[in-house]
PDB file of N, CA and C in Angstrom:
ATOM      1  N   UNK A   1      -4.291  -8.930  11.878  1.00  0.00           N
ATOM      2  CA  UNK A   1      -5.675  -9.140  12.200  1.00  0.00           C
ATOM      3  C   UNK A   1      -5.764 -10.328  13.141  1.00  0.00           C
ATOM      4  N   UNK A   2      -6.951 -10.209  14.371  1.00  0.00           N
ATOM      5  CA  UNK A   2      -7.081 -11.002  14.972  1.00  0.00           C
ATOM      6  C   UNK A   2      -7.165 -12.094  14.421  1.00  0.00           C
ATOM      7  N   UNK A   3      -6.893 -13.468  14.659  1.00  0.00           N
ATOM      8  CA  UNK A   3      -7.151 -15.077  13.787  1.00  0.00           C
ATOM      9  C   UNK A   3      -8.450 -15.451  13.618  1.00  0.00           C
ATOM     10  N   UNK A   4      -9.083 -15.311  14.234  1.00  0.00           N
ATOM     11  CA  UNK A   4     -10.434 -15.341  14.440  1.00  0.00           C
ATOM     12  C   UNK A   4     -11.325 -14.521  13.340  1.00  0.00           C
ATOM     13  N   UNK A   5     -10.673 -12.715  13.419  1.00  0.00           N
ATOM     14  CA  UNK A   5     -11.638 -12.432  12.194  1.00  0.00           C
ATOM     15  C   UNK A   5     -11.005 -12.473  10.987  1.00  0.00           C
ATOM     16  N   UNK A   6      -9.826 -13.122  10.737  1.00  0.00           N
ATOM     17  CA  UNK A   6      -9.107 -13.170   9.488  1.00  0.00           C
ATOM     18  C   UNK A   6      -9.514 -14.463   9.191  1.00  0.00           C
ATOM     19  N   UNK A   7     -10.177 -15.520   9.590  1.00  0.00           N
ATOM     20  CA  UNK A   7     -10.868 -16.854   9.447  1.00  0.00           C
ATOM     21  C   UNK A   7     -11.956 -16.262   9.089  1.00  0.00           C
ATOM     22  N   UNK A   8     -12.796 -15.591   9.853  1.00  0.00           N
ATOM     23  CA  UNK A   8     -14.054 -15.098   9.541  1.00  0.00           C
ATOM     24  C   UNK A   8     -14.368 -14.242   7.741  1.00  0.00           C
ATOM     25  N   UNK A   9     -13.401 -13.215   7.790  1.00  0.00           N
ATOM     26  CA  UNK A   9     -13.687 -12.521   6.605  1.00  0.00           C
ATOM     27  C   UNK A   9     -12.874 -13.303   6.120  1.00  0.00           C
ATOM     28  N   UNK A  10     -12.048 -14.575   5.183  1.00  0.00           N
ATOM     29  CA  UNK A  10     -11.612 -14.984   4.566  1.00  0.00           C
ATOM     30  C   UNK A  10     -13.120 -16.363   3.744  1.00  0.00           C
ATOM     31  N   UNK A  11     -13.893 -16.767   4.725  1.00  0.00           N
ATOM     32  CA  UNK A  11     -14.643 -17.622   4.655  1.00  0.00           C
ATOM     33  C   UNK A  11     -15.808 -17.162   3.991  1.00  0.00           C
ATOM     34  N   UNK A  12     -16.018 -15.539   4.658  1.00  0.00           N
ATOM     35  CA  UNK A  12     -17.365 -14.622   3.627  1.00  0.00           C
ATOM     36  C   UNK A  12     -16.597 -14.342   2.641  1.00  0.00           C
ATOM     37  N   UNK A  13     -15.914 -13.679   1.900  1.00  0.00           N
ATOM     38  CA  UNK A  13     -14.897 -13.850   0.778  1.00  0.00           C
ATOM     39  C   UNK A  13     -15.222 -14.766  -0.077  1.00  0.00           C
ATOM     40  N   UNK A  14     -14.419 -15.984   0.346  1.00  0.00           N
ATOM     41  CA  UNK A  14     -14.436 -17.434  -0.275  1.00  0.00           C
ATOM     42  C   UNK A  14     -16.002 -17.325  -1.000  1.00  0.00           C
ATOM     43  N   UNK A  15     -16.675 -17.659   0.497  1.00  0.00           N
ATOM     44  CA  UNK A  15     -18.501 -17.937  -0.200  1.00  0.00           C
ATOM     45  C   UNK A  15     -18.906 -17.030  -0.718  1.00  0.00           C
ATOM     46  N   UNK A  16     -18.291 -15.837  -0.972  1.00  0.00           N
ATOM     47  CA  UNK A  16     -19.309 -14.653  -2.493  1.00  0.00           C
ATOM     48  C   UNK A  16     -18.417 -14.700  -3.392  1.00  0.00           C
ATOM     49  N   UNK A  17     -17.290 -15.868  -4.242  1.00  0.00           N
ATOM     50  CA  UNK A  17     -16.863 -16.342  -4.921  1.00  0.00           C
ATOM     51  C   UNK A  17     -15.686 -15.667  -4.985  1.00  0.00           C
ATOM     52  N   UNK A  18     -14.630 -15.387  -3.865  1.00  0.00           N
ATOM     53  CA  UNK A  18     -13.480 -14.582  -4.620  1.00  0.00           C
ATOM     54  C   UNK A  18     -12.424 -15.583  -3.898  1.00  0.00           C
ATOM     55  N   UNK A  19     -11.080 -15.800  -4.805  1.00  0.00           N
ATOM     56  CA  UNK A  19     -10.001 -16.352  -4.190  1.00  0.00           C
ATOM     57  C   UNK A  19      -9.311 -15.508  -3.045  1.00  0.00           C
ATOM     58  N   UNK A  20      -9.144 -15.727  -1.718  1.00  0.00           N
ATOM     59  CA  UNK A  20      -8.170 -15.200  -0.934  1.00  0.00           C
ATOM     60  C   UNK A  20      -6.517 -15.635  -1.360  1.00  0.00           C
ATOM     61  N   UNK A  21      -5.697 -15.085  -1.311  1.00  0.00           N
ATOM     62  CA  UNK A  21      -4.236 -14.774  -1.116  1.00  0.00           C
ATOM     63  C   UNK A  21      -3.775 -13.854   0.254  1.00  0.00           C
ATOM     64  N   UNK A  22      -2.954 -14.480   0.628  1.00  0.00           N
ATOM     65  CA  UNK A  22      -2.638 -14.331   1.892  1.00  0.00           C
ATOM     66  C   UNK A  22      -0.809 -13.991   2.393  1.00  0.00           C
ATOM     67  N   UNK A  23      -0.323 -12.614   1.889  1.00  0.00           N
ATOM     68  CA  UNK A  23       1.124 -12.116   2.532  1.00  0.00           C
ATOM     69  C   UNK A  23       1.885 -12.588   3.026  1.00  0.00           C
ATOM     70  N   UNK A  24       2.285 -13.103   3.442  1.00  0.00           N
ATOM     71  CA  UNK A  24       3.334 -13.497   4.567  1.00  0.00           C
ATOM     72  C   UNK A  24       3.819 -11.958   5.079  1.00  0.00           C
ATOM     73  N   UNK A  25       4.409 -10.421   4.461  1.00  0.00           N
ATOM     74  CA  UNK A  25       4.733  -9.526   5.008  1.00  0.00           C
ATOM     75  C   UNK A  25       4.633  -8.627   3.975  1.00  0.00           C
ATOM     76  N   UNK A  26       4.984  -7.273   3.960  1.00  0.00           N
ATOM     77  CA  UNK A  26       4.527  -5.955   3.019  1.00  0.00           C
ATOM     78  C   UNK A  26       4.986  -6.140   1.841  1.00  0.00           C
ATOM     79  N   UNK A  27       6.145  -6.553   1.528  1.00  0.00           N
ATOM     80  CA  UNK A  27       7.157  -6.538   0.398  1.00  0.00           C
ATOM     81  C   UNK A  27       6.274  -7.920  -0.272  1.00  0.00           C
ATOM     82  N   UNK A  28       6.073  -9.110  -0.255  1.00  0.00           N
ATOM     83  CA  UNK A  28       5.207  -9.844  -0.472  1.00  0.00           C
ATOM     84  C   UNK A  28       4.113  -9.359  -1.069  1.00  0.00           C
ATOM     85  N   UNK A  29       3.359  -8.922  -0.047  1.00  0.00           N
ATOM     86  CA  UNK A  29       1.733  -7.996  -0.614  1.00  0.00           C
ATOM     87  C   UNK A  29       1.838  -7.286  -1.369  1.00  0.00           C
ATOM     88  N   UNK A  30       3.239  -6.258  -1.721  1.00  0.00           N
ATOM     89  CA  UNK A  30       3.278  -5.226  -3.107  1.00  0.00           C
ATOM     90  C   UNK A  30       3.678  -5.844  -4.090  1.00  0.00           C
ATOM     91  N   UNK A  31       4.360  -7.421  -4.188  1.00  0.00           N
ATOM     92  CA  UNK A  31       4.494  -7.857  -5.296  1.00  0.00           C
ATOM     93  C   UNK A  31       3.117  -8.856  -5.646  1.00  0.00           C
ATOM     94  N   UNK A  32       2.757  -9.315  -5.098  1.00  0.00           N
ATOM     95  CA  UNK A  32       1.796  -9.944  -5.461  1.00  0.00           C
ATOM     96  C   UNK A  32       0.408  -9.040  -5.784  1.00  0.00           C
ATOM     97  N   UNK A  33       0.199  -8.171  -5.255  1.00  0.00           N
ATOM     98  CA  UNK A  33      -0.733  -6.876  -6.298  1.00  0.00           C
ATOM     99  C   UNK A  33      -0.341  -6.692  -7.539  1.00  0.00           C
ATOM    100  N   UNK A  34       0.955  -6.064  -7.330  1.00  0.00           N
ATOM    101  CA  UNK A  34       1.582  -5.753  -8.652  1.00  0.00           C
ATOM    102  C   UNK A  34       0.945  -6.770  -9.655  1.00  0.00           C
ATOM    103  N   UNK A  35       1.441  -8.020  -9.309  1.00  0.00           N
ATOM    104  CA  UNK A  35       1.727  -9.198 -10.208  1.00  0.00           C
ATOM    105  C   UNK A  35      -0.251  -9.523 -10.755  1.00  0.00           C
ATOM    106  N   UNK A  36      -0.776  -9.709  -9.431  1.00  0.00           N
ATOM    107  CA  UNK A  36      -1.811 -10.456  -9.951  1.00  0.00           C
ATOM    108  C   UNK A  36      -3.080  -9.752  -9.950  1.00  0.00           C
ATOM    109  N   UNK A  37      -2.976  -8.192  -9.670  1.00  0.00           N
ATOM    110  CA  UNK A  37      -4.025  -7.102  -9.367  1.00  0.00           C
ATOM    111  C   UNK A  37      -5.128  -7.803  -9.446  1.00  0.00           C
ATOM    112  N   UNK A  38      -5.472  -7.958  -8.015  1.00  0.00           N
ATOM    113  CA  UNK A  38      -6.510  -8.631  -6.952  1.00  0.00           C
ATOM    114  C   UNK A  38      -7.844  -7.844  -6.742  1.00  0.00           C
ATOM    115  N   UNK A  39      -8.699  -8.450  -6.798  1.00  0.00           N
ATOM    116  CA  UNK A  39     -10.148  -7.193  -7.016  1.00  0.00           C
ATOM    117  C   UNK A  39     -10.098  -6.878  -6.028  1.00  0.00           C
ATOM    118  N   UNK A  40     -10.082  -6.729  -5.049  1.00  0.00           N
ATOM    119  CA  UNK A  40      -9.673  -6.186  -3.323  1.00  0.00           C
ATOM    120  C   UNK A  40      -8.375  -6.288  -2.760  1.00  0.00           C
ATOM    121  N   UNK A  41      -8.337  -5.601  -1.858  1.00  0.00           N
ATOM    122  CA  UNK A  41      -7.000  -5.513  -0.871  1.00  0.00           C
ATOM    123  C   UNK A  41      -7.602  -5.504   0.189  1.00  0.00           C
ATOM    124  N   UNK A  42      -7.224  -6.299   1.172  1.00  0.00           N
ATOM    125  CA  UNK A  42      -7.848  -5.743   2.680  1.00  0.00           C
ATOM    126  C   UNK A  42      -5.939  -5.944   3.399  1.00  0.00           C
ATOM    127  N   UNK A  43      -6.270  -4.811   4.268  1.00  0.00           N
ATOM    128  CA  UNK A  43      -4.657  -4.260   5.166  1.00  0.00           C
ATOM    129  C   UNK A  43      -4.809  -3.926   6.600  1.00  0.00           C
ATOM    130  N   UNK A  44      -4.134  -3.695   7.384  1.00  0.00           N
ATOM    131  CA  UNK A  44      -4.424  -3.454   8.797  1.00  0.00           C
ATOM    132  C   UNK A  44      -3.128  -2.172   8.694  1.00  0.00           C
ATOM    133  N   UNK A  45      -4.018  -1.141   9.460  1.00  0.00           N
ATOM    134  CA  UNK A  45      -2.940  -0.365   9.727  1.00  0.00           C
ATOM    135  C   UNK A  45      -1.157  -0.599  10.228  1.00  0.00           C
ATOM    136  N   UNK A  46      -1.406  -1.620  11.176  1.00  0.00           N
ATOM    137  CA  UNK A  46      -0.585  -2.194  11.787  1.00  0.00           C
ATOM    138  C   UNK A  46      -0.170  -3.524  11.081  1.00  0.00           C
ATOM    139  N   UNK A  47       1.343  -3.251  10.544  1.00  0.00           N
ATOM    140  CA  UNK A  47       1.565  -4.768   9.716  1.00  0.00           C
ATOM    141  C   UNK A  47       2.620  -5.514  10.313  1.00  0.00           C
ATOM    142  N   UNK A  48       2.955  -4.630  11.682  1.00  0.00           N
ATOM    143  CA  UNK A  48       4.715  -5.314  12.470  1.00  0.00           C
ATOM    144  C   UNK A  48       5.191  -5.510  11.201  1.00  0.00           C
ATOM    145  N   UNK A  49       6.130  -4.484  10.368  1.00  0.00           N
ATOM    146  CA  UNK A  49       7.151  -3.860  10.028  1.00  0.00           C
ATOM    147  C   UNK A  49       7.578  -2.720  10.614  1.00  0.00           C
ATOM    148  N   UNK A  50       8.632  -2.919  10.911  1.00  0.00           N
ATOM    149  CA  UNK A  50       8.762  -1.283  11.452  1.00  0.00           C
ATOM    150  C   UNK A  50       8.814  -0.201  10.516  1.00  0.00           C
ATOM    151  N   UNK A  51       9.600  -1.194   9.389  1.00  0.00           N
ATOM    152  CA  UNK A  51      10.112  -0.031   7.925  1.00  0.00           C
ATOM    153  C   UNK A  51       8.188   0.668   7.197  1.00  0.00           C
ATOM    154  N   UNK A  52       7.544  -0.204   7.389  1.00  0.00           N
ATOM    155  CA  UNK A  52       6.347   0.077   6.711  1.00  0.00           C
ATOM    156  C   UNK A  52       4.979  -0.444   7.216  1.00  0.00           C
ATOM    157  N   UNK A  53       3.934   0.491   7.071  1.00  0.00           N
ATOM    158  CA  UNK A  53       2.983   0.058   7.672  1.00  0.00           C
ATOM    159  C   UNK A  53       1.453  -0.152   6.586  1.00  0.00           C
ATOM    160  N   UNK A  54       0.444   0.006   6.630  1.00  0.00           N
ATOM    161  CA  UNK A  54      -0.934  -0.511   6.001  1.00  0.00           C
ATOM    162  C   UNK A  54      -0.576   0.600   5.195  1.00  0.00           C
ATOM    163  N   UNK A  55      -0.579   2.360   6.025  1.00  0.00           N
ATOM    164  CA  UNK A  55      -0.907   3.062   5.035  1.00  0.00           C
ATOM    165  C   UNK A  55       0.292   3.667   4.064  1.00  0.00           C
ATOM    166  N   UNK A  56       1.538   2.891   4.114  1.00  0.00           N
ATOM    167  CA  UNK A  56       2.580   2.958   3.317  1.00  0.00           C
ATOM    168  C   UNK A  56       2.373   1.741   1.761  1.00  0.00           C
ATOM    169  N   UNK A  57       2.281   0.702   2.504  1.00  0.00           N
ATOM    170  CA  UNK A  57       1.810  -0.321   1.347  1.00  0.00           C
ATOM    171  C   UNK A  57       0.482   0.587   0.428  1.00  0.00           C
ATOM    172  N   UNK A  58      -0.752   1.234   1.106  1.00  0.00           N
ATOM    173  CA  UNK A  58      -1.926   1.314   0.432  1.00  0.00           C
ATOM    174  C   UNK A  58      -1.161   2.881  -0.798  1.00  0.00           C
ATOM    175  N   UNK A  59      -0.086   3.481  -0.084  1.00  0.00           N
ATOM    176  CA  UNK A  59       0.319   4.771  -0.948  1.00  0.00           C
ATOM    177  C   UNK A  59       1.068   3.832  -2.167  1.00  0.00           C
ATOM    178  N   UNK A  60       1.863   3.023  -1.605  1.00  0.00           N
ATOM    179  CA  UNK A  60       2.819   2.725  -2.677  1.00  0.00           C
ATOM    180  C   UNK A  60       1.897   1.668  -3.763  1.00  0.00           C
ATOM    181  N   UNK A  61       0.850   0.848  -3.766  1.00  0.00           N
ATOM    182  CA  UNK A  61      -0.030   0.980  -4.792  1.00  0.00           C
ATOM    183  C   UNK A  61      -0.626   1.375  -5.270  1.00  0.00           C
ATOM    184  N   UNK A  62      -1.030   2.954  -4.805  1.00  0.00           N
ATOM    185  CA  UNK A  62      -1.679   3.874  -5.782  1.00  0.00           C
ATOM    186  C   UNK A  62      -0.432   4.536  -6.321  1.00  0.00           C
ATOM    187  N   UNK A  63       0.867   4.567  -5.929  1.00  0.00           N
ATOM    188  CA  UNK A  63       2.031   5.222  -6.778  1.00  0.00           C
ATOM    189  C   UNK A  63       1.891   4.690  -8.146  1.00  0.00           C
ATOM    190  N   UNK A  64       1.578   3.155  -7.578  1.00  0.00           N
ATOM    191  CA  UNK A  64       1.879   2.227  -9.585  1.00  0.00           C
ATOM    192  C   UNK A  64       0.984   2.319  -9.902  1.00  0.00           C
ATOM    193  N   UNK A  65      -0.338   3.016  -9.885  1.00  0.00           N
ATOM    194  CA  UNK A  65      -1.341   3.036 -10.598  1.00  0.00           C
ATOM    195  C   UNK A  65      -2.485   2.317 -10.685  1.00  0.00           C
ATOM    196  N   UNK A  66      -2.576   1.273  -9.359  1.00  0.00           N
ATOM    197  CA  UNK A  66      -3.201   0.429  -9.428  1.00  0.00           C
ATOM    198  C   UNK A  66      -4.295   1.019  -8.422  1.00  0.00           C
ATOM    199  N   UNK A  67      -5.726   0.860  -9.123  1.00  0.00           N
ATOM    200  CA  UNK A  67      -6.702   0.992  -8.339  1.00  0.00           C
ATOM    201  C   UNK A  67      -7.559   0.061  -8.177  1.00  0.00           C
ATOM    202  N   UNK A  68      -7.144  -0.566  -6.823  1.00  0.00           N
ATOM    203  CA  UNK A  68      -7.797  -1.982  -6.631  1.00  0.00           C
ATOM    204  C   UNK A  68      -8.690  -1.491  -5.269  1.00  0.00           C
ATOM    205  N   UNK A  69      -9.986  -1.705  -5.154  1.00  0.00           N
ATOM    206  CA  UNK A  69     -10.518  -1.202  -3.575  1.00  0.00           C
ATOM    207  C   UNK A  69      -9.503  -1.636  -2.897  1.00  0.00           C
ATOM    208  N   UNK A  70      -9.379  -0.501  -1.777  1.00  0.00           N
ATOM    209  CA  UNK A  70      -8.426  -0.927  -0.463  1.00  0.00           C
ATOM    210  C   UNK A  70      -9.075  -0.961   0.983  1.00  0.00           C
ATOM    211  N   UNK A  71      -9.563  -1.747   1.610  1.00  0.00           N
ATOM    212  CA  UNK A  71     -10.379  -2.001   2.707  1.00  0.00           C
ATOM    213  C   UNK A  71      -9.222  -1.790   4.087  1.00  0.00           C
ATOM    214  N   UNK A  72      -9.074  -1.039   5.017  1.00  0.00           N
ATOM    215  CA  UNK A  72      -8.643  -1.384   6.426  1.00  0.00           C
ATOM    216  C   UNK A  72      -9.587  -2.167   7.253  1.00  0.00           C
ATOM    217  N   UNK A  73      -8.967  -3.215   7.814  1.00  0.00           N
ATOM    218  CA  UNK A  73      -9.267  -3.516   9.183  1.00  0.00           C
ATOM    219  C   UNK A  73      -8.440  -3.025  10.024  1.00  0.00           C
ATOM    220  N   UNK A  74      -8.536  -2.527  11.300  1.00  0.00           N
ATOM    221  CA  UNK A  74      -7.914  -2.569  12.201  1.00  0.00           C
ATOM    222  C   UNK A  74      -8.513  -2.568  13.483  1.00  0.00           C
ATOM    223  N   UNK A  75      -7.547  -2.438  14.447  1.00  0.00           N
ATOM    224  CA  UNK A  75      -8.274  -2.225  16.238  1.00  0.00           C
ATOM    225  C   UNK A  75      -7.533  -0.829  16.563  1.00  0.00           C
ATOM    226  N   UNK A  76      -6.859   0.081  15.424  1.00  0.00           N
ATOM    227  CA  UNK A  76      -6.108   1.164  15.601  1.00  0.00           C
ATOM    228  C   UNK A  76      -7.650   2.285  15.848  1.00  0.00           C
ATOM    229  N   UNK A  77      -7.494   3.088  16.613  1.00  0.00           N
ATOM    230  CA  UNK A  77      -8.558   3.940  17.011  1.00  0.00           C
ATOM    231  C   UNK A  77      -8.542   4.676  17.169  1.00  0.00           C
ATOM    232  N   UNK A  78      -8.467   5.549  15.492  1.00  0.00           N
ATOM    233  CA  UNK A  78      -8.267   6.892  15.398  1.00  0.00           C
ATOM    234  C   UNK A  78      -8.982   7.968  14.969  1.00  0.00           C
ATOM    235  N   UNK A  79     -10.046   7.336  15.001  1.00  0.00           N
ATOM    236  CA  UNK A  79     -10.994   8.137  14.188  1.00  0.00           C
ATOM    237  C   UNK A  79     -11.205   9.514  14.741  1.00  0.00           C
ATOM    238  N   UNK A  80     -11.075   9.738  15.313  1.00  0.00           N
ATOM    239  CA  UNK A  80     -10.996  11.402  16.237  1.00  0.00           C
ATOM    240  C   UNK A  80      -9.644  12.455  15.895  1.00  0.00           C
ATOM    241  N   UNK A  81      -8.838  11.791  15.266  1.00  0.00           N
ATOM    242  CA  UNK A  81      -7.513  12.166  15.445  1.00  0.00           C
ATOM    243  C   UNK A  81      -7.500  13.266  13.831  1.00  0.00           C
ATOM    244  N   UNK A  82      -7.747  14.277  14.500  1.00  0.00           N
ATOM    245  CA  UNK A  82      -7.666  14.887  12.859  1.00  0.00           C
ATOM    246  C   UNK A  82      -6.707  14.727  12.117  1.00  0.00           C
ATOM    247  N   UNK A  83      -5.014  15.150  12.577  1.00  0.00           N
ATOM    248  CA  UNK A  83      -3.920  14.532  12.344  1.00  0.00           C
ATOM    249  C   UNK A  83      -3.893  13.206  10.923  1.00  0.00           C
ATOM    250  N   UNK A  84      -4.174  11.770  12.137  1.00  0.00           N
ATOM    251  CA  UNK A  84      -4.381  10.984  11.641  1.00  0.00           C
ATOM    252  C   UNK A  84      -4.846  10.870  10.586  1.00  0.00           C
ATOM    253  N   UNK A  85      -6.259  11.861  10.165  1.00  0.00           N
ATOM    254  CA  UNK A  85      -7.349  11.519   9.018  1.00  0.00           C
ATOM    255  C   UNK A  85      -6.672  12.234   8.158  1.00  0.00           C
ATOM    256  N   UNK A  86      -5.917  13.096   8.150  1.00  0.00           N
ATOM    257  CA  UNK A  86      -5.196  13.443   7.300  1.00  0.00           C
ATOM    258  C   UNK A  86      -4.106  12.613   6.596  1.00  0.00           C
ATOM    259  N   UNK A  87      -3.489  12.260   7.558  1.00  0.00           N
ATOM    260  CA  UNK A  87      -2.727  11.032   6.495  1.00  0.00           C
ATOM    261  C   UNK A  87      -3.307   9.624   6.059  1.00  0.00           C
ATOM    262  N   UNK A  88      -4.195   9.190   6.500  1.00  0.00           N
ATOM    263  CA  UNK A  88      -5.395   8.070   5.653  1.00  0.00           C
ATOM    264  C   UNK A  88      -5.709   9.173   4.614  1.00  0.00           C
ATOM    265  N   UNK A  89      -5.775  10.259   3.603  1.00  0.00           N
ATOM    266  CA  UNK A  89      -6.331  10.796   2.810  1.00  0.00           C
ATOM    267  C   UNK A  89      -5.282  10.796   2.190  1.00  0.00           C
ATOM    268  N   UNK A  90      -4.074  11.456   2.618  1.00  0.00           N
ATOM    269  CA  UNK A  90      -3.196  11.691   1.764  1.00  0.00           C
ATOM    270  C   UNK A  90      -2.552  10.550   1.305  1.00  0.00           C
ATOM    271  N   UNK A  91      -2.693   9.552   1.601  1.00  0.00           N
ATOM    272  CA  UNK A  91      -2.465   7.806   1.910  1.00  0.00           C
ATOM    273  C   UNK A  91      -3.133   7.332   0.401  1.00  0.00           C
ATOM    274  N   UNK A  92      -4.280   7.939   0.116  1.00  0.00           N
ATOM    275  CA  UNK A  92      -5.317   7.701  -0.820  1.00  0.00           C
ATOM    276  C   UNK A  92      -6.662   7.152  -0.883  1.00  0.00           C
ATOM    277  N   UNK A  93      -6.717   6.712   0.984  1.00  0.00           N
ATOM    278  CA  UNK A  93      -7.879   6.281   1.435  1.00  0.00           C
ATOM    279  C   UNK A  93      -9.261   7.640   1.093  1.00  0.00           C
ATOM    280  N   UNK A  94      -9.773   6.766   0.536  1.00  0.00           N
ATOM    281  CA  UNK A  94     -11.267   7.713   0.143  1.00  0.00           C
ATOM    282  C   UNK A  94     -12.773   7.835   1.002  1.00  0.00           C
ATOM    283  N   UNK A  95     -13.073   6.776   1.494  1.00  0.00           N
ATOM    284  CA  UNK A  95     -13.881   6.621   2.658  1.00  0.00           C
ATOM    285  C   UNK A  95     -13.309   5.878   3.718  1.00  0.00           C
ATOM    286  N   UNK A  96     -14.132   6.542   4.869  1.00  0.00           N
ATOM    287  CA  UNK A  96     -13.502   5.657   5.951  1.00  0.00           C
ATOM    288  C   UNK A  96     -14.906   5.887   7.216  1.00  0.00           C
ATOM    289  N   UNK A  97     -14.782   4.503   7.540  1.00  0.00           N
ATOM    290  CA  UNK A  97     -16.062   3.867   8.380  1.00  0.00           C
ATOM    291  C   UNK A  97     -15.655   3.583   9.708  1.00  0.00           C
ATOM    292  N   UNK A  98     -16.013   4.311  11.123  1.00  0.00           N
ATOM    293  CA  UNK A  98     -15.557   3.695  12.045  1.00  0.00           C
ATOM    294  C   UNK A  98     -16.568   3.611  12.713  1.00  0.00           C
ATOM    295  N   UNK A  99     -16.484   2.549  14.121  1.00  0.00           N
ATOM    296  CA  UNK A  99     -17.400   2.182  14.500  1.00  0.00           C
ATOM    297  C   UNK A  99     -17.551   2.699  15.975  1.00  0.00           C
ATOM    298  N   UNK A 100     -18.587   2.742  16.515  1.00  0.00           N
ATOM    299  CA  UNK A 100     -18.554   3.061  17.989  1.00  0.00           C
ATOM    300  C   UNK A 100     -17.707   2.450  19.112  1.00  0.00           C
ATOM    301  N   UNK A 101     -17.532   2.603  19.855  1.00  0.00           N
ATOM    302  CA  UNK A 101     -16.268   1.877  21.139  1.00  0.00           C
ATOM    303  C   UNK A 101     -17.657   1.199  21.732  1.00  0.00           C
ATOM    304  N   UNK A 102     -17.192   0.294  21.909  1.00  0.00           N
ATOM    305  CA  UNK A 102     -18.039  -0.848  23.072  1.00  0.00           C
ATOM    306  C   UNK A 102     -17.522  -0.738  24.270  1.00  0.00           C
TER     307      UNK A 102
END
């Protein structure tokens, strides 16, 4: 996520009372769910792993059973891509919100 809106949504977060925790990389983020099942997840499609990406992490915590909301951000722009919407579903993503191109 850009720095800018990962400052931004970390700060609205904070002020409607929730602790942020913050990854360093995927393997990180699945143990620390695991460990401390976090009332949200927010992920970016794109995590620069090559081995794994947003919607690999978001499958492999619904594998363990954990149903924590899972929010994407991204600048990935796929919403047209039937393809695509197919694997955000099969992923376990349940709604999905995109926005108009500026």
């Amino acid at each position: 996520m850009i720095t800018r809106g990962k400052v931004f949504l970390e700060a609205c977060l904070e002020e409607a009372g929730f602790k942020c925790l913050e990854a360093e990389d995927v393997w990180t983020a699945l143990a620390t769910v695991k460990e401390d099942y976090p009332d949200l997840v927010v992920l970016d499609i794109l995590l620069g792993d090559e081995r794994m990406g947003g919607l690999d992490v978001c499958k492999r915590i619904l594998e363990k059973g954990i149903r924590t909301p899972i929010i994407f951000l991204t600048i990935k722009d796929r919403a047209e891509d039937l393809y695509f919407m197919g694997v955000l579903f099969s992923s376990g993503v349940t709604t999905i919100s995109a926005r108009e191109r500026s």
